[in-house]
Protein backbone atom coordinates (compact mmCIF):
# COMPACT_ATOMS: atom_id res chain seq x y z
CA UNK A 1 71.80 171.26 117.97
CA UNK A 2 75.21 170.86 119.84
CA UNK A 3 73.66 171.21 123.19
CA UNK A 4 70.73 168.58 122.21
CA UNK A 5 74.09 165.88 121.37
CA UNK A 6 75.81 167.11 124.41
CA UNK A 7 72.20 166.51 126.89
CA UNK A 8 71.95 163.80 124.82
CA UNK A 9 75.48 162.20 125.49
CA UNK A 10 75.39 163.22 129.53
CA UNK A 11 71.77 161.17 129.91
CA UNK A 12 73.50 158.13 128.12
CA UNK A 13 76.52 158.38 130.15
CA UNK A 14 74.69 158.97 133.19
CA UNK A 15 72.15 155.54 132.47
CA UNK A 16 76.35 153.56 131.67
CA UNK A 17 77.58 154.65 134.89
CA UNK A 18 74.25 153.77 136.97
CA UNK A 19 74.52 150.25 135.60
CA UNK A 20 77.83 149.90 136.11
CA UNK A 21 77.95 151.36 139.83
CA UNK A 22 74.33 149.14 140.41
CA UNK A 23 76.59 146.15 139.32
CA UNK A 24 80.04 147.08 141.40
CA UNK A 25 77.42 147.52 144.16
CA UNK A 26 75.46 143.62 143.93
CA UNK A 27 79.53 142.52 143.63
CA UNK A 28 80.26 144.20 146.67
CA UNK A 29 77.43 142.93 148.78
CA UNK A 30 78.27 138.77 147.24
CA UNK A 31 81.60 139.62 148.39
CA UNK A 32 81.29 140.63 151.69
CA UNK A 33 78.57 137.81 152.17
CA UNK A 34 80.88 135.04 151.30
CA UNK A 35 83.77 136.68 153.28
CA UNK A 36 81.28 136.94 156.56
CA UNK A 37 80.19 133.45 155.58
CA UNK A 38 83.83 132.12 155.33
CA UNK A 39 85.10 134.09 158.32
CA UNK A 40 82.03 132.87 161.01
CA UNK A 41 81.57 128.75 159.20
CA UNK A 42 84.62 128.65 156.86
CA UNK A 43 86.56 126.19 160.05
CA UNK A 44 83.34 123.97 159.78
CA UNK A 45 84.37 122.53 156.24
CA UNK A 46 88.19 122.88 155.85
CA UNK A 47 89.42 121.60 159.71
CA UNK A 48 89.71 118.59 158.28
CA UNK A 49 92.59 120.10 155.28
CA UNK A 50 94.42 122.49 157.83
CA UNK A 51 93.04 125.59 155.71
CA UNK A 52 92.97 128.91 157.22
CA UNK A 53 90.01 130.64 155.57
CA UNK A 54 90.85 133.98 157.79
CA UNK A 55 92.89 135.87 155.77
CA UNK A 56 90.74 135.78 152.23
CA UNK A 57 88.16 136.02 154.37
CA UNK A 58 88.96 139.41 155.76
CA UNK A 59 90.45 140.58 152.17
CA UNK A 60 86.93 140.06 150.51
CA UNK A 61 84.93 141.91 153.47
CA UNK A 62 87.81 144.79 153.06
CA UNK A 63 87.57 144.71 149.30
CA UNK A 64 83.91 144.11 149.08
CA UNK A 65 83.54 147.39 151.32
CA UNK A 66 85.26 149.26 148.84
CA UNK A 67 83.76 148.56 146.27
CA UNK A 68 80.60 149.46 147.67
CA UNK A 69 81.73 152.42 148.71
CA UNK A 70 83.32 153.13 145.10
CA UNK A 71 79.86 152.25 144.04
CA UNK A 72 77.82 154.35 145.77
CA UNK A 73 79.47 157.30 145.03
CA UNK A 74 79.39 156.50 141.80
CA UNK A 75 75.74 155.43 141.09
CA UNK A 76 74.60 158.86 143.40
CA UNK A 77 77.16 161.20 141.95
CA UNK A 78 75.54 159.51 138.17
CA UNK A 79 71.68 160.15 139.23
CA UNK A 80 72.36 163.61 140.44
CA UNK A 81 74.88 164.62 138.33
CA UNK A 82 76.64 166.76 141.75
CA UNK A 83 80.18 167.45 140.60
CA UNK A 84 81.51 166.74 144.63
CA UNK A 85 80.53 163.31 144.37
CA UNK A 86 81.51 162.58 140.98
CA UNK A 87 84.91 163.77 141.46
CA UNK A 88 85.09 161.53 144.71
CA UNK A 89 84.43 158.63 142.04
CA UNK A 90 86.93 159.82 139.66
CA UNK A 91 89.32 160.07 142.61
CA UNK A 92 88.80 156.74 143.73
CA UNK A 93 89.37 154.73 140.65
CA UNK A 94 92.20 157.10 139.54
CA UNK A 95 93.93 155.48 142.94
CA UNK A 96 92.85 152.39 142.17
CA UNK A 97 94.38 152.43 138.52
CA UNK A 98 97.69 153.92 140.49
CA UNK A 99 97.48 150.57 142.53
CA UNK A 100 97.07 148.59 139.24
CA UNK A 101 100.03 149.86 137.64
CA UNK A 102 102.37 149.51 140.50
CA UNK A 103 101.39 145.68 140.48
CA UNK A 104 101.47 145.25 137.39
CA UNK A 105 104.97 146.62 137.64
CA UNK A 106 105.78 144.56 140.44
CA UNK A 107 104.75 141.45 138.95
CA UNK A 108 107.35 142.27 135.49
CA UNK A 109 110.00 143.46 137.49
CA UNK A 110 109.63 139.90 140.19
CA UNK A 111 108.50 137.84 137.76
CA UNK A 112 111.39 135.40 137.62
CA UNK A 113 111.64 135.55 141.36
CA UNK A 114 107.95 134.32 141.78
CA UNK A 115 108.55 131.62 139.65
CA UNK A 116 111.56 130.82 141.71
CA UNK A 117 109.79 131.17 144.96
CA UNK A 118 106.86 128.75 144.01
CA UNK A 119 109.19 126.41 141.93
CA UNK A 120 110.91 125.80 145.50
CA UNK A 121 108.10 125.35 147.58
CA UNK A 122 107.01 123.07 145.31
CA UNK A 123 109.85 121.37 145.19
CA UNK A 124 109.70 121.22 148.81
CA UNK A 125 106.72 119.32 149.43
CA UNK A 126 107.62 116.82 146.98
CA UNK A 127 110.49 116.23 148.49
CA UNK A 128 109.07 115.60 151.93
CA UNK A 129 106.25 113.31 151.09
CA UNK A 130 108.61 111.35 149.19
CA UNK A 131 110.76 110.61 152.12
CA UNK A 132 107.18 110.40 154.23
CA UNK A 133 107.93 113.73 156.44
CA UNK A 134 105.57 115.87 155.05
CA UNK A 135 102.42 117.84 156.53
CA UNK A 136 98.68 117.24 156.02
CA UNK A 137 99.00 120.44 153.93
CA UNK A 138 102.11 119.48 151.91
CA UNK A 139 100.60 116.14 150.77
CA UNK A 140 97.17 117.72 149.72
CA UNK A 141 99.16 120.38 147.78
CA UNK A 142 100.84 117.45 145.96
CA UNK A 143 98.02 115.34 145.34
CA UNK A 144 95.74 118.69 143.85
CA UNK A 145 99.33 119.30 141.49
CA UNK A 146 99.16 115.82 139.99
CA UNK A 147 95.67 115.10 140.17
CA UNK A 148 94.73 118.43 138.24
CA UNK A 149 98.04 118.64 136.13
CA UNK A 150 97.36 114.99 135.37
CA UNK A 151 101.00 114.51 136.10
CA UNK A 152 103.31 112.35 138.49
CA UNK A 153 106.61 113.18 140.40
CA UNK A 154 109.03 116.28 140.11
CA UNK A 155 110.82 114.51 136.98
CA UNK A 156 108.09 111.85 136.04
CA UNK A 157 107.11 108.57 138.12
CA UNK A 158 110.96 107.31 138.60
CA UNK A 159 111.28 110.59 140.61
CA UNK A 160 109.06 108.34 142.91
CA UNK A 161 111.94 106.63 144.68
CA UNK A 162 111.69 107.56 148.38
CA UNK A 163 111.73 105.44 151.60
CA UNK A 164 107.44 106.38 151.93
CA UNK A 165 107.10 104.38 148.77
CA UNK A 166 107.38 100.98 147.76
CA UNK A 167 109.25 99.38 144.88
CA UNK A 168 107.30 100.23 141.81
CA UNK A 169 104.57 102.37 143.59
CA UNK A 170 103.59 105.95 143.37
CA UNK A 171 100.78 108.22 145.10
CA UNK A 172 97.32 107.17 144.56
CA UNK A 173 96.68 111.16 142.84
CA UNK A 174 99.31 109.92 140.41
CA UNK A 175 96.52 107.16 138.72
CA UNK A 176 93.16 108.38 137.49
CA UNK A 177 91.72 104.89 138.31
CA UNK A 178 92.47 105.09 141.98
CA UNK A 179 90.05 105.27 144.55
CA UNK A 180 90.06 107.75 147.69
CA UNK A 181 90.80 104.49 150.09
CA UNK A 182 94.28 104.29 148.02
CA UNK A 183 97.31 105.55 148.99
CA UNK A 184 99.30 104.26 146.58
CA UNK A 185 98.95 102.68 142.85
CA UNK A 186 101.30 100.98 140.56
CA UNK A 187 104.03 103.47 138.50
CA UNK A 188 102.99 101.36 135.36
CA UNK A 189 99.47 103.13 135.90
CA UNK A 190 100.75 106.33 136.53
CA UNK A 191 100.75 109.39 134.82
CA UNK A 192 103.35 110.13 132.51
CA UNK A 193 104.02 113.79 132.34
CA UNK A 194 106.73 115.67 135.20
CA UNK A 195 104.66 118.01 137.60
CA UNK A 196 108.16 120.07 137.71
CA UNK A 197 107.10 121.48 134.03
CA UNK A 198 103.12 121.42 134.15
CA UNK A 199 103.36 123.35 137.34
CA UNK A 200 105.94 125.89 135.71
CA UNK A 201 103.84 126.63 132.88
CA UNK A 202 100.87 126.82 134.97
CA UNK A 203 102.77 129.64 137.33
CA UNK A 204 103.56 131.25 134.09
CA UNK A 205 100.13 131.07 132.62
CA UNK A 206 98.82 132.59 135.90
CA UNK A 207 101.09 135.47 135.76
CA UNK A 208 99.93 136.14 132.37
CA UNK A 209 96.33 135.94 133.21
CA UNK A 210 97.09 138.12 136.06
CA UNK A 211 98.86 140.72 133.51
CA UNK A 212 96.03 140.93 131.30
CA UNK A 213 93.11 140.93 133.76
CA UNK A 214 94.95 144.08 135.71
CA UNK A 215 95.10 146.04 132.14
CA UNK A 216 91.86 145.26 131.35
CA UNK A 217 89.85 146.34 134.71
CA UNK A 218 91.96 149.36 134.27
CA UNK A 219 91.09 150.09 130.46
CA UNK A 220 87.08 149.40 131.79
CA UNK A 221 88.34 152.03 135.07
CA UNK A 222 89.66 154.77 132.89
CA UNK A 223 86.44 154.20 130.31
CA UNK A 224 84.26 154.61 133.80
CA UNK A 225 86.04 157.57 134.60
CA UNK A 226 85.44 159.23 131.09
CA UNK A 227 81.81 158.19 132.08
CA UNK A 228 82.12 160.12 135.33
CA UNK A 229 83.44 163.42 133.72
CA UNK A 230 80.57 163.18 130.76
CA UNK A 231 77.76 163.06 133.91
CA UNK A 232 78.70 166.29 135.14
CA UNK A 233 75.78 168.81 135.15
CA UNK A 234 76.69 172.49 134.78
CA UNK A 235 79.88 173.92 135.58
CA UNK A 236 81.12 173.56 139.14
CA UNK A 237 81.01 176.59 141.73
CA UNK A 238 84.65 177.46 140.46
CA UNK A 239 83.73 177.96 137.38
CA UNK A 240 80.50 179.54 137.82
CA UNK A 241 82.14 182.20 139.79
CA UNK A 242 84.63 182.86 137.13
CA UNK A 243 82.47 183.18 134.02
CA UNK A 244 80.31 185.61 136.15
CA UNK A 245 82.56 187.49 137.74
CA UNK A 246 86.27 187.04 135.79
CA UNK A 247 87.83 186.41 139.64
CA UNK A 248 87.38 183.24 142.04
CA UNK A 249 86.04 184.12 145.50
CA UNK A 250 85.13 182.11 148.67
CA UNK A 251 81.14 180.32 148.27
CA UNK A 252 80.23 182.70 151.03
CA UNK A 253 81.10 186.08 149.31
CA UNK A 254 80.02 184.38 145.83
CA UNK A 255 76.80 183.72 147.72
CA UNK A 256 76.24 187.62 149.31
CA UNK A 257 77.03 189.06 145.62
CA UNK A 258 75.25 186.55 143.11
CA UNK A 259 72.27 184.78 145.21
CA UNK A 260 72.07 180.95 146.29
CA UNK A 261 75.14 178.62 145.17
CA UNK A 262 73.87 176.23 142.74
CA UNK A 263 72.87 172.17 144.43
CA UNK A 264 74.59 170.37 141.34
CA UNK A 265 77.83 172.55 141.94
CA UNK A 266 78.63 170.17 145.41
């Protein structure tokens, strides 16, 4: 009866993990698709935004190839139930959670820092298309903050004041009833909320996200790995060798003295 739940418990663990690994593997190949497809056309549609697509692109292709490898060894180590490959799955994600926890560290330990570091840079670019010095960059950054915060100026539309901008005039991204040939719109139309605190709780909401996205891949991680373990098939060679013979030897004199090394213990 035990051994009929425990067969019983291995085949359902082994069908879990095949999904899973089938899943982590159709991820894997989107990923390193869209970072091939960003990397060879990504220039063609953001030359005109001064976006460098090269760097993300590269990280998905890197990431994406892990993950397929991850996957593989997963989904083959699941079907066959070989303890070699299985533990190269377990080994994988065990570094991977080890990765996870020293970000997630690194994010509570920097946290006010990062909110620091982006709080300046935005305040940078405000500051510099206000006094009409900024980049292409700079001003798109500033027109995606208030256009998608729905908010105008570091401290509201007054803030506003600069030599780029007319008496009484903000950025266009500072009205929802501008159009795209606008570069500018009237402060009485303008938004009313200060882009210094939407974009400060935004940071913080991202962090946050961040937090609880990293502890819950690696709660779904250590579940997979509990997976893994329950796939195994038999003992391993190790422990074959023991319960046999009381002592562990080399495969080769194992082999001589007891006949053929099982497949499933590689």
């Amino acid at each position: 009866m035990c051994e009929a739940i425990q067969s019983c418990i291995q085949g359902c663990a082994k069908v879990i993990l095949v999904i899973i690994n089938l899943i982590t593997l159709t991820a894997s190949v989107v990923m390193v698709a869209v970072g091939a497809a960003a990397l060879i056309k990504g220039d063609e549609f953001t030359q005109d935004y001064s976006v460098n697509l090269t760097a993300g692109a590269v990280f998905l292709i890197v990431l994406g190839s892990l993950l397929a490898l991850i996957g593989l060894f997963g989904c083959f180590g699941a079907c066959t139930g070989r303890h070699g490959l299985l533990n190269w799955y377990i080994g994988f994600i065990l570094l991977i959670i080890l990765l996870e926890v020293v970000a997630l560290i690194y994010v509570f330990v920097n946290k006010s820092k990062i909110n620091e570091t982006a709080h300046e840079s935005i305040t940078e670019s405000f500051n510099k298309v206000n006094i009409g010095n900024a980049t292409e960059t700079e001003r798109s950054i500033v027109d995606s903050i208030q256009t998608a915060l729905k908010c105008c100026g570091l401290d509201g539309p007054s803030s506003w004041n600069g030599s780029a901008f007319p008496s009484n005039t903000v950025p266009a991204s500072c009205c929802s009833n501008s159009t795209e040939a606008e570069t500018t719109c009237p402060a009485a139309n303008a938004f009313t909320l200060e882009c210094s605190h939407e974009a400060k709780d935004l940071i913080e909401g991202a962090q946050m996200l961040i937090i609880m996205v990293i502890i819950i891949v690696a709660i779904f991680q250590i579940i997979c790995t509990a997976l893994a373990h329950c796939s195994k098939s038999g003992p391993s060679t190790i422990e074959y060798q023991i319960m046999h013979t009381g002592k562990h030897d080399s495969p080769l004199s194992w082999q001589g003295r007891m006949g053929p090394i099982p497949a499933h213990s590689f």
